[in-house]
C-alpha atoms as a PDB file:
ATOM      1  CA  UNK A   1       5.160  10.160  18.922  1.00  0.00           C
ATOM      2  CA  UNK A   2       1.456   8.103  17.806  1.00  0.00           C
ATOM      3  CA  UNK A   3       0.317   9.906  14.634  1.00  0.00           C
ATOM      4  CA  UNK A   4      -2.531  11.836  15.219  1.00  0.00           C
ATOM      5  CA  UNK A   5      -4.846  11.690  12.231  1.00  0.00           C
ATOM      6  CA  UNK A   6      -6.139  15.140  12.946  1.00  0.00           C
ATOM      7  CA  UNK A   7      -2.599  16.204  12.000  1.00  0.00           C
ATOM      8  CA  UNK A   8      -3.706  14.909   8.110  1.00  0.00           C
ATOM      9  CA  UNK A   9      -6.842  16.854   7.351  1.00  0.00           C
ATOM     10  CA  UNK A  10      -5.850  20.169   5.809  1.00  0.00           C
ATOM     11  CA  UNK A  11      -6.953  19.252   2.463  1.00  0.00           C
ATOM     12  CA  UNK A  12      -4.290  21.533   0.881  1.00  0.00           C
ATOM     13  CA  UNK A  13      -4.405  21.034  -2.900  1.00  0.00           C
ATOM     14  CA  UNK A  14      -0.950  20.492  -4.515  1.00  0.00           C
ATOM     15  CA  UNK A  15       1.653  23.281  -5.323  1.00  0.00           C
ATOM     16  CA  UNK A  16       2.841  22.578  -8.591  1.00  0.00           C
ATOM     17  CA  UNK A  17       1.678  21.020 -12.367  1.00  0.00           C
ATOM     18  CA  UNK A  18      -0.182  17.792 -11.033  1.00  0.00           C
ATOM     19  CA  UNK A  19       0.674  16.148 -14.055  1.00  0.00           C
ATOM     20  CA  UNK A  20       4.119  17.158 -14.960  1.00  0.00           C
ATOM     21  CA  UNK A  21       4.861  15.823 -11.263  1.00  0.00           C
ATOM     22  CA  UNK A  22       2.754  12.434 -11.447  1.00  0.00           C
ATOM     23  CA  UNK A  23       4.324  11.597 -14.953  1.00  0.00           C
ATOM     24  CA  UNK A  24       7.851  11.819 -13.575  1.00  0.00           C
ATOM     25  CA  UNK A  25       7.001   9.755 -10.332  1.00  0.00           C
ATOM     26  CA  UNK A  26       6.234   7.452 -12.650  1.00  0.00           C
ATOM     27  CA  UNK A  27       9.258   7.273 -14.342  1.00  0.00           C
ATOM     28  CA  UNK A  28      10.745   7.412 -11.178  1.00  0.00           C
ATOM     29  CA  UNK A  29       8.869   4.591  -9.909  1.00  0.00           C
ATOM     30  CA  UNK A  30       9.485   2.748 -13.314  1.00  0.00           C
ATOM     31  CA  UNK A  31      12.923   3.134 -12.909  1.00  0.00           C
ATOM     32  CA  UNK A  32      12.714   1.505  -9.243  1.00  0.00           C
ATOM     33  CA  UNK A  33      10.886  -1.150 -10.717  1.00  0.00           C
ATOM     34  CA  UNK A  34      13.586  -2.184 -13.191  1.00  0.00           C
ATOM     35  CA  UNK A  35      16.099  -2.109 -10.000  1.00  0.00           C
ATOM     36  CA  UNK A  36      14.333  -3.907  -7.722  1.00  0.00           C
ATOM     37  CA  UNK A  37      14.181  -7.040 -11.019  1.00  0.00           C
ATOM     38  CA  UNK A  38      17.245  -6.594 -11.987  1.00  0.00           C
ATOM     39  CA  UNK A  39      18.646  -7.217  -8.251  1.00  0.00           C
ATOM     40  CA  UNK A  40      16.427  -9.753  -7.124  1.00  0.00           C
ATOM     41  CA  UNK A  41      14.447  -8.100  -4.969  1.00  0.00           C
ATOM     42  CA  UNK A  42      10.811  -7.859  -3.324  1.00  0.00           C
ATOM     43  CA  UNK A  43       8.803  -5.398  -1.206  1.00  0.00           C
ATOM     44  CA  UNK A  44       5.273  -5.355   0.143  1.00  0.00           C
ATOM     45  CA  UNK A  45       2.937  -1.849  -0.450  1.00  0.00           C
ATOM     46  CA  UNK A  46       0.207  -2.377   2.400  1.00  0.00           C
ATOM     47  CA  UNK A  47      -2.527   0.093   1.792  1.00  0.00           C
ATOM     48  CA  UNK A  48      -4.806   0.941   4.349  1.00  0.00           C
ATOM     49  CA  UNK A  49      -7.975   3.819   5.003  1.00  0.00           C
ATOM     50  CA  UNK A  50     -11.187   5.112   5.191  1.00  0.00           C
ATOM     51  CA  UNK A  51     -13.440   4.115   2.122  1.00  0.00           C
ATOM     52  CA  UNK A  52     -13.615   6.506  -0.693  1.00  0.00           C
ATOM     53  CA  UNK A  53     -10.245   7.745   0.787  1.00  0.00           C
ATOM     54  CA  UNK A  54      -8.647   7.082  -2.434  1.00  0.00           C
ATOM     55  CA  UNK A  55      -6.339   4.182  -2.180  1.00  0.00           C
ATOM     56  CA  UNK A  56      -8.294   2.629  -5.744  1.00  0.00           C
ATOM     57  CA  UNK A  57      -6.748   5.906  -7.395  1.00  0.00           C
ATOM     58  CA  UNK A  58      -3.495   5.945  -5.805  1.00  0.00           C
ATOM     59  CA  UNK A  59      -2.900   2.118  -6.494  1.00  0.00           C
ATOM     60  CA  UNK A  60      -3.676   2.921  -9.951  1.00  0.00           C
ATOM     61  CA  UNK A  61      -1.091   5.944 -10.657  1.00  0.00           C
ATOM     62  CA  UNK A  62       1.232   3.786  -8.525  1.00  0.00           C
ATOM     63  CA  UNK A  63       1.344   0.624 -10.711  1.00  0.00           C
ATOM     64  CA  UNK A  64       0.572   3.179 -14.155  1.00  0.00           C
ATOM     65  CA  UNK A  65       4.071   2.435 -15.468  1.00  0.00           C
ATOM     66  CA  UNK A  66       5.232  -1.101 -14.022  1.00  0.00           C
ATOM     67  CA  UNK A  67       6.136  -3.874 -15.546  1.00  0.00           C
ATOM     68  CA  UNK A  68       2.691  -5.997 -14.979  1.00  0.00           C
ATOM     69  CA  UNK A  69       4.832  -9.480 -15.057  1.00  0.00           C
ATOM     70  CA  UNK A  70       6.525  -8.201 -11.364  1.00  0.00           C
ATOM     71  CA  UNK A  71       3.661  -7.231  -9.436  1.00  0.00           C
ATOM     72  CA  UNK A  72       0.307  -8.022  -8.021  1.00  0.00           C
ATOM     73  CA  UNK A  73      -2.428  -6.115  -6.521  1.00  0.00           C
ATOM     74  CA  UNK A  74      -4.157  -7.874  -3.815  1.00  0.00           C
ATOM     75  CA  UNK A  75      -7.724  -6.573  -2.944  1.00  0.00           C
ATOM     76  CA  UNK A  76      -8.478  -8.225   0.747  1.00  0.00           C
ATOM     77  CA  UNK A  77     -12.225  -8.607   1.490  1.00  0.00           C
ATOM     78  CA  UNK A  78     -13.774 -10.785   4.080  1.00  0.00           C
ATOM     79  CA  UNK A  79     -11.894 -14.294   4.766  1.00  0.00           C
ATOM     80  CA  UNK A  80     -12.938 -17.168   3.136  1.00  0.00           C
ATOM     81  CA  UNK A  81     -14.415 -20.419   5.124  1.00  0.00           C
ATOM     82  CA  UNK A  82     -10.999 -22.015   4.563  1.00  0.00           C
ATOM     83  CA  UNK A  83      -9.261 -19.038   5.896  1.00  0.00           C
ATOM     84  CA  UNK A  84     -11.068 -18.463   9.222  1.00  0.00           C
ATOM     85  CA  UNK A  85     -10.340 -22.308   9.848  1.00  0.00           C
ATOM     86  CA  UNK A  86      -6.302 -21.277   9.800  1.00  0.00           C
ATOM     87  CA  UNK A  87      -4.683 -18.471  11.995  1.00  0.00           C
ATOM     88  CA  UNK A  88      -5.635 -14.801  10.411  1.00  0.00           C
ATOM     89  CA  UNK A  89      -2.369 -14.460   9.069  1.00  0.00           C
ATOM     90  CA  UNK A  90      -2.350 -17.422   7.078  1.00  0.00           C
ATOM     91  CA  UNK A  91      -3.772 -16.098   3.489  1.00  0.00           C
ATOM     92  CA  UNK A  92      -1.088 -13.268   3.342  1.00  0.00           C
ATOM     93  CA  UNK A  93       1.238 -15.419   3.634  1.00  0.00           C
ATOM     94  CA  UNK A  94       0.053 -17.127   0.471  1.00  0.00           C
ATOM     95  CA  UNK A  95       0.688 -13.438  -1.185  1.00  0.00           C
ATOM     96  CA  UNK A  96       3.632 -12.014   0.011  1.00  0.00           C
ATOM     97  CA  UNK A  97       5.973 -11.657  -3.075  1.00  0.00           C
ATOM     98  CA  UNK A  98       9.048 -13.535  -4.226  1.00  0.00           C
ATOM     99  CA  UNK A  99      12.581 -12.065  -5.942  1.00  0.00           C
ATOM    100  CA  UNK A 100      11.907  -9.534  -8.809  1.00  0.00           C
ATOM    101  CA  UNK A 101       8.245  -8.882  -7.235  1.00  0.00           C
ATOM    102  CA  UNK A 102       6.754  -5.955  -5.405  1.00  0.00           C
ATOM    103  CA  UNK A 103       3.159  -6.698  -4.174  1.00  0.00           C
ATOM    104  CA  UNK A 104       0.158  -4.375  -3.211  1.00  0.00           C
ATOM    105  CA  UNK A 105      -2.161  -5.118  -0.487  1.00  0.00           C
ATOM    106  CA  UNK A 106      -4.986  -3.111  -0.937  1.00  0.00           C
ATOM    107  CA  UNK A 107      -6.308  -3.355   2.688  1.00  0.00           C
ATOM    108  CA  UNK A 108      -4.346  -5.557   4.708  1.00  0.00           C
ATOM    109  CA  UNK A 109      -3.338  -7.934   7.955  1.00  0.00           C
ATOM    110  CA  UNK A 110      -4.744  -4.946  10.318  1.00  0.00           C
ATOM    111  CA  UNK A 111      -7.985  -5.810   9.359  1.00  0.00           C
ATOM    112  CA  UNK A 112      -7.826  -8.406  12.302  1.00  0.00           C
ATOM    113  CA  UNK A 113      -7.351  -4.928  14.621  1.00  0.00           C
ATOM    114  CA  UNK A 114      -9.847  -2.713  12.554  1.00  0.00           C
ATOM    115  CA  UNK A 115     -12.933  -4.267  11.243  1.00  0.00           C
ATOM    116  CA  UNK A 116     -12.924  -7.358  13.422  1.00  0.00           C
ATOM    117  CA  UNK A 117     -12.259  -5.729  16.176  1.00  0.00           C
ATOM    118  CA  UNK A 118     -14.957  -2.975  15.321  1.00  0.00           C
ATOM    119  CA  UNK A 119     -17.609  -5.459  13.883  1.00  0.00           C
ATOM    120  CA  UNK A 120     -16.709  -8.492  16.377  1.00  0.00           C
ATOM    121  CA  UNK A 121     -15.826 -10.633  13.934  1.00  0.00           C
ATOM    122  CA  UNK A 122     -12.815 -12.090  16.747  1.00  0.00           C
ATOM    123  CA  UNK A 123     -12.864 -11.969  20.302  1.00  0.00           C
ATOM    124  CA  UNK A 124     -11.072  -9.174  22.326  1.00  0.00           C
ATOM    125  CA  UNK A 125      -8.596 -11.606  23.229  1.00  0.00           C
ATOM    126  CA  UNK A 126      -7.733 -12.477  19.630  1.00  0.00           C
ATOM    127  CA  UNK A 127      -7.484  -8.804  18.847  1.00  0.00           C
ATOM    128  CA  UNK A 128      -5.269  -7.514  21.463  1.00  0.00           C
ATOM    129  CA  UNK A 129      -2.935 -10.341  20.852  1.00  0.00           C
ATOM    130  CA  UNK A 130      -3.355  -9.667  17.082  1.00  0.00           C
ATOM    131  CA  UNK A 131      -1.117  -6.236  17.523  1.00  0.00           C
ATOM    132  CA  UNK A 132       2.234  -8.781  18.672  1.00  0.00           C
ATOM    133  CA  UNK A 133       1.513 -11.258  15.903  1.00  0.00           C
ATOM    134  CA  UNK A 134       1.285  -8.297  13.367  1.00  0.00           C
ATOM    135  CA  UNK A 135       4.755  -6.872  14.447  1.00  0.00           C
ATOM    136  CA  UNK A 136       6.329 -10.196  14.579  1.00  0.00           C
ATOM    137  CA  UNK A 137       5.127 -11.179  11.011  1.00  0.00           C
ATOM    138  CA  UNK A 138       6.547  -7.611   9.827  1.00  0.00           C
ATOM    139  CA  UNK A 139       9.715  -7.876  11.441  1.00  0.00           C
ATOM    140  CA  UNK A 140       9.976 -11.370   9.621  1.00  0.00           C
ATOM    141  CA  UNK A 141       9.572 -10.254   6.525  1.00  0.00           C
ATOM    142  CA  UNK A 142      11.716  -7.323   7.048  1.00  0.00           C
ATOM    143  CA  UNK A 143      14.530 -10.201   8.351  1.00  0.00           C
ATOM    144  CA  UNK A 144      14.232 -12.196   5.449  1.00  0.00           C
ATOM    145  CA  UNK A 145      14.559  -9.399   2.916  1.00  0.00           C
ATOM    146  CA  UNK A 146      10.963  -7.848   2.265  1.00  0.00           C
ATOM    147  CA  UNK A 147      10.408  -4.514   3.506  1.00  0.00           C
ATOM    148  CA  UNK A 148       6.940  -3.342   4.220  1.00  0.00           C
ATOM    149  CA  UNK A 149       5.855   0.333   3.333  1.00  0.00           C
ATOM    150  CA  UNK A 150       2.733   1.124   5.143  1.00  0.00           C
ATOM    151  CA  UNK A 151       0.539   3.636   4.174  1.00  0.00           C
ATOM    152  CA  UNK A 152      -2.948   4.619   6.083  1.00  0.00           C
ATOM    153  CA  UNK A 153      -5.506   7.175   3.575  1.00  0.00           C
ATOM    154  CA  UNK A 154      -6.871   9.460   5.602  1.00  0.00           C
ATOM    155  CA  UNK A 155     -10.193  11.425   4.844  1.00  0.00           C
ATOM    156  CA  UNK A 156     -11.952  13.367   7.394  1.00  0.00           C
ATOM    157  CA  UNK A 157     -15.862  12.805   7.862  1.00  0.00           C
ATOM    158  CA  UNK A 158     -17.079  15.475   5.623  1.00  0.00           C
ATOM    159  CA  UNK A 159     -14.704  14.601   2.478  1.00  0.00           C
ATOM    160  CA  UNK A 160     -16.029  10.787   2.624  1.00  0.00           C
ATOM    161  CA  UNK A 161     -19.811  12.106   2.764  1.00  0.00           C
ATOM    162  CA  UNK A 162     -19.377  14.122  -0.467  1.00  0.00           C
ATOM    163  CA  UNK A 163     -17.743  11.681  -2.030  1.00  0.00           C
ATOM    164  CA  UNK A 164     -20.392   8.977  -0.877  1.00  0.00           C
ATOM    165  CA  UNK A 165     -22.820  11.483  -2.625  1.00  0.00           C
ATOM    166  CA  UNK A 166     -20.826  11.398  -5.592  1.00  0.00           C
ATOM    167  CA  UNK A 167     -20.431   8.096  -6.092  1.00  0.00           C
ATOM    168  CA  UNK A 168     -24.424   7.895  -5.741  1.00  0.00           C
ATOM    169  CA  UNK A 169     -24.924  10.724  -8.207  1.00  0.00           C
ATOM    170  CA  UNK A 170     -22.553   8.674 -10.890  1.00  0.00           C
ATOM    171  CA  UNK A 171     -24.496   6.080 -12.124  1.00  0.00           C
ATOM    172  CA  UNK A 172     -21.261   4.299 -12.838  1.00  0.00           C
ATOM    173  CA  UNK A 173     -19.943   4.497 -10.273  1.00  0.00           C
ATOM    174  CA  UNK A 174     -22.948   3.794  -7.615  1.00  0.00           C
ATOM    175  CA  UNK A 175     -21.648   0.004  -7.392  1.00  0.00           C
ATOM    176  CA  UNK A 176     -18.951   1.025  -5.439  1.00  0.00           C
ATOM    177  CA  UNK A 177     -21.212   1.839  -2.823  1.00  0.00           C
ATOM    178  CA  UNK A 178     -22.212  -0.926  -0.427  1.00  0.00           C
ATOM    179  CA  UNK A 179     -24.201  -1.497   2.995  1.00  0.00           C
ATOM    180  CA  UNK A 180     -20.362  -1.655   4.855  1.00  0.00           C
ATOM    181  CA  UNK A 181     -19.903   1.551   3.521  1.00  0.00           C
ATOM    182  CA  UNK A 182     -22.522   2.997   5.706  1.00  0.00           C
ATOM    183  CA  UNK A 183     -22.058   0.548   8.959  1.00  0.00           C
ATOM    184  CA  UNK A 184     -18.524   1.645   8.644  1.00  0.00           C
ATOM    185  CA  UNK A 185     -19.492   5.225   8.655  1.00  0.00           C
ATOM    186  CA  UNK A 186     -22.075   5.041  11.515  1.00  0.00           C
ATOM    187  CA  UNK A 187     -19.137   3.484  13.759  1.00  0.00           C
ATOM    188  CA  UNK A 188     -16.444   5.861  13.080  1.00  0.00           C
ATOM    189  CA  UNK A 189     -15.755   6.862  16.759  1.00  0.00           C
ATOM    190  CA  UNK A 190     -15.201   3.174  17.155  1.00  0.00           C
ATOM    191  CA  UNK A 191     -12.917   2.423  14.214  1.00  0.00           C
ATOM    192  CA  UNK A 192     -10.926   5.863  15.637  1.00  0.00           C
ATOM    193  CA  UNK A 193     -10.451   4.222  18.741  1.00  0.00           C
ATOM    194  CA  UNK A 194      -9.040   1.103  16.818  1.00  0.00           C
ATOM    195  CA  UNK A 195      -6.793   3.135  14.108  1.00  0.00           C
ATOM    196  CA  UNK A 196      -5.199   5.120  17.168  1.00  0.00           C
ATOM    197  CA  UNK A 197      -4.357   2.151  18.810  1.00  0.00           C
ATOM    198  CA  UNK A 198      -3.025   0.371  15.770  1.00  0.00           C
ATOM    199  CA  UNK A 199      -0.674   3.227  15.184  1.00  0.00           C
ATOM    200  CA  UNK A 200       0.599   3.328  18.664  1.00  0.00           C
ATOM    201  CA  UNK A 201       1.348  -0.378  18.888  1.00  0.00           C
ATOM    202  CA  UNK A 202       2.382  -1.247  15.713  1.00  0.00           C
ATOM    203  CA  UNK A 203       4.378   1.795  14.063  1.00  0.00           C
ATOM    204  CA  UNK A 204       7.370  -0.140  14.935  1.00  0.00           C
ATOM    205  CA  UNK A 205      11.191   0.932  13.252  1.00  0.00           C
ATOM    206  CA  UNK A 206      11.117  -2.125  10.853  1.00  0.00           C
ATOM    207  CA  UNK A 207       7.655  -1.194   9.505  1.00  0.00           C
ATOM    208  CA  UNK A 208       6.556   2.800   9.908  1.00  0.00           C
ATOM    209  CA  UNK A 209       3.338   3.777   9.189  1.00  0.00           C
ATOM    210  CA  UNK A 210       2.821   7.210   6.871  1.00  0.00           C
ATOM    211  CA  UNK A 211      -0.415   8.923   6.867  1.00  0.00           C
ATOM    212  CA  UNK A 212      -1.387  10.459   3.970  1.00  0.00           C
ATOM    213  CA  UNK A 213      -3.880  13.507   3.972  1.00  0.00           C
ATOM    214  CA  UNK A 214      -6.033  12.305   0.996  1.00  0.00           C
ATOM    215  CA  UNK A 215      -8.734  14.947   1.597  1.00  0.00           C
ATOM    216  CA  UNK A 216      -7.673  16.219  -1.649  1.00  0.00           C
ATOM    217  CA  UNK A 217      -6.983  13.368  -4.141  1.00  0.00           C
ATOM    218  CA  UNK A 218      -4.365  15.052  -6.130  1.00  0.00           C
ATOM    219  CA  UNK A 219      -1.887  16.229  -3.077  1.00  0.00           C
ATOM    220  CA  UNK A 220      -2.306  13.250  -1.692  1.00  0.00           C
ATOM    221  CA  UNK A 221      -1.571  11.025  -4.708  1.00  0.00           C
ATOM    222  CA  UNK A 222       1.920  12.673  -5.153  1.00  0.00           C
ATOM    223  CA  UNK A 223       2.252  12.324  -1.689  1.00  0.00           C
ATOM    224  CA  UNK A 224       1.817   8.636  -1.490  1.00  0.00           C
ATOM    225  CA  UNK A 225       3.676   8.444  -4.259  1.00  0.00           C
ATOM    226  CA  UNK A 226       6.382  10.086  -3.016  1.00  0.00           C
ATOM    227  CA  UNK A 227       6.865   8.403  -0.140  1.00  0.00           C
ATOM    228  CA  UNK A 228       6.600   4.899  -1.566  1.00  0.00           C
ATOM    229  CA  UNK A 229       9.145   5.914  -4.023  1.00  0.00           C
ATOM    230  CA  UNK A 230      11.859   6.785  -1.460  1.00  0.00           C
ATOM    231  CA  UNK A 231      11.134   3.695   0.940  1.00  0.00           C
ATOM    232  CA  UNK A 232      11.892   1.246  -1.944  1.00  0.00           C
ATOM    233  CA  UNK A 233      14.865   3.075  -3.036  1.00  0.00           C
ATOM    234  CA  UNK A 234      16.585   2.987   0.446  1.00  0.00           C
ATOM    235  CA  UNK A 235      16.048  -0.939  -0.018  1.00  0.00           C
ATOM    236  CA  UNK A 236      18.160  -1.594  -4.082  1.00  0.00           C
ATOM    237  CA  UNK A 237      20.922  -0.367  -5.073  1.00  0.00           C
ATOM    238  CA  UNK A 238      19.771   2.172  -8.077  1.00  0.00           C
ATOM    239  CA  UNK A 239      23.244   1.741  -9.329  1.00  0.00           C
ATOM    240  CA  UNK A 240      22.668   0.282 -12.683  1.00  0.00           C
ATOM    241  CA  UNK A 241      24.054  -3.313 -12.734  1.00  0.00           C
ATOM    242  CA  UNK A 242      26.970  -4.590 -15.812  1.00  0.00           C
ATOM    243  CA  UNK A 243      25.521  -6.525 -18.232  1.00  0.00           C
ATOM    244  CA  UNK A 244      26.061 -10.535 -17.920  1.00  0.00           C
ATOM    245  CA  UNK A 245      29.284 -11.153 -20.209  1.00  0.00           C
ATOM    246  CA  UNK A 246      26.842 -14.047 -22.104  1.00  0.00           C
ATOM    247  CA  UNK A 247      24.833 -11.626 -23.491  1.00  0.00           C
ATOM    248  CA  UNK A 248      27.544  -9.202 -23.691  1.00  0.00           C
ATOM    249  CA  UNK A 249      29.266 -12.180 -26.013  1.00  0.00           C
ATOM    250  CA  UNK A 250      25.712 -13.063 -27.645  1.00  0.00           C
ATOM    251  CA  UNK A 251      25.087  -8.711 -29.110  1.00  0.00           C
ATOM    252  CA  UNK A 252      28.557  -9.283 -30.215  1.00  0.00           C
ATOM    253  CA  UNK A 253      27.799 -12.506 -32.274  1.00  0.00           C
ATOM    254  CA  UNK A 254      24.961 -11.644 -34.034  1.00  0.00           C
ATOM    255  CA  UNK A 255      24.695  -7.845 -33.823  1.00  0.00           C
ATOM    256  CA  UNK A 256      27.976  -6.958 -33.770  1.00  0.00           C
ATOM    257  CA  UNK A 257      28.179  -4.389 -30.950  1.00  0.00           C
ATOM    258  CA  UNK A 258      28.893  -4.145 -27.104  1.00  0.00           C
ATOM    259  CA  UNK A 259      26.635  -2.158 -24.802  1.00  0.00           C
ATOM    260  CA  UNK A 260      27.028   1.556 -24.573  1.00  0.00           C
ATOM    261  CA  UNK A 261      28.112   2.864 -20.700  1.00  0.00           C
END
């Protein structure tokens, strides 16, 4: 079945100590982390939603605990000149992580079937055909040993307005507000249209989507925490691996012990 958004707007706050359960998601997520390097893997985090639906904060919490040498956050804004002369897909490519590395888009590909679509910023044609291309890039990656965990923040229209308000009332944090913010918001029948159809052709096996009811930031922090937690364990073993006998050899040189089991 297409997820239906309307599914994800409850707004339940969470059940339990917030940060009792965030600390050990970190851990847990730490602990992932250390797997994924120590096995030579990689894995892709694409991050998508409404603004001021909180994927800043979850990002964040997410990365609180990593290892900053094995992974990158990628923000996506508007392409480049040099990147609307290639095919749409070309600057993720440049991004997509190697072994040992687990990469964050924060907003992603589907922009091509979201705000160009939306704003016109590519014709119909290239949109529609924009949905295969999308699938077929995922199911690459998936092929070649990168899973993708896909994530859409959902806020309904009444959570982003207050939080708009906030923002405005924060004299910090007013920057974050910007003249797309508002477009966006005056065309959100349009960009529902597009967000129902980008579930229902491209929440494929190799690359679910998960919506995340983020009308209340904590729930849906340990939520999209969760989740990304148990898609990149299915993909490492979390088996610890033996020690390499050369530095098994080297502790017993010059410290004079062997590893502990």
């Amino acid at each position: 079945m297409a997820i239906n958004l309307a599914d994800y707007e409850t707004g339940a706050e969470f059940d339990g100590d917030y940060d009792e359960t965030l600390v050990a998601l970190q851990e847990r997520l730490a602990q992932i982390q250390a797997a994924y390097i120590a096995n030579d893997k990689r894995a892709v985090i694409a991050v998508e939603g409404w603004d001021a639906s909180g994927k800043g904060g979850t990002i964040r919490r997410l990365t609180g605990r990593w290892d900053p040498r094995f992974f990158e956050v990628w923000p996506i804004g508007a392409p480049t000149a040099e990147a609307r002369a290639r095919h749409f897909l070309w600057r993720f490519w440049n991004k997509l992580p190697g072994n040992r590395e687990i990469n964050i888009f924060d907003r992603t590909w589907y922009g091509r079937v979201l705000v160009e679509r939306v704003e016109g910023y590519c014709t119909e044609s290239e949109w529609r055909r924009g949905y295969d291309e999308i699938n077929e890039f995922e199911a690459q990656q998936k092929d070649s040993g990168t899973p993708i965990i896909k994530l859409f923040m959902h806020v309904t229209q009444a959570e982003q307005d207050e939080r708009f308000r906030k923002r405005l009332d924060n004299p910090w944090k007013r920057w974050k507000l910007t003249e797309d913010d508002f477009r966006n918001r005056a065309k959100r029948k349009d960009y529902l249209e597009a967000i129902h159809d980008m579930f229902a052709r491209t929440d494929t096996r190799w690359a679910p989507w998960a919506a995340i009811d983020g009308n209340d930031k904590r729930a849906a922090r340990i939520a999209a925490l969760t989740h990304i937690a148990d898609r990149l364990a299915e993909n490492v073993s979390m088996e610890p691996p033996e020690p390499r006998q050369q530095i098994v050899d080297l502790a017993a040189s010059h410290l004079g012990t062997e590893p502990k089991d």
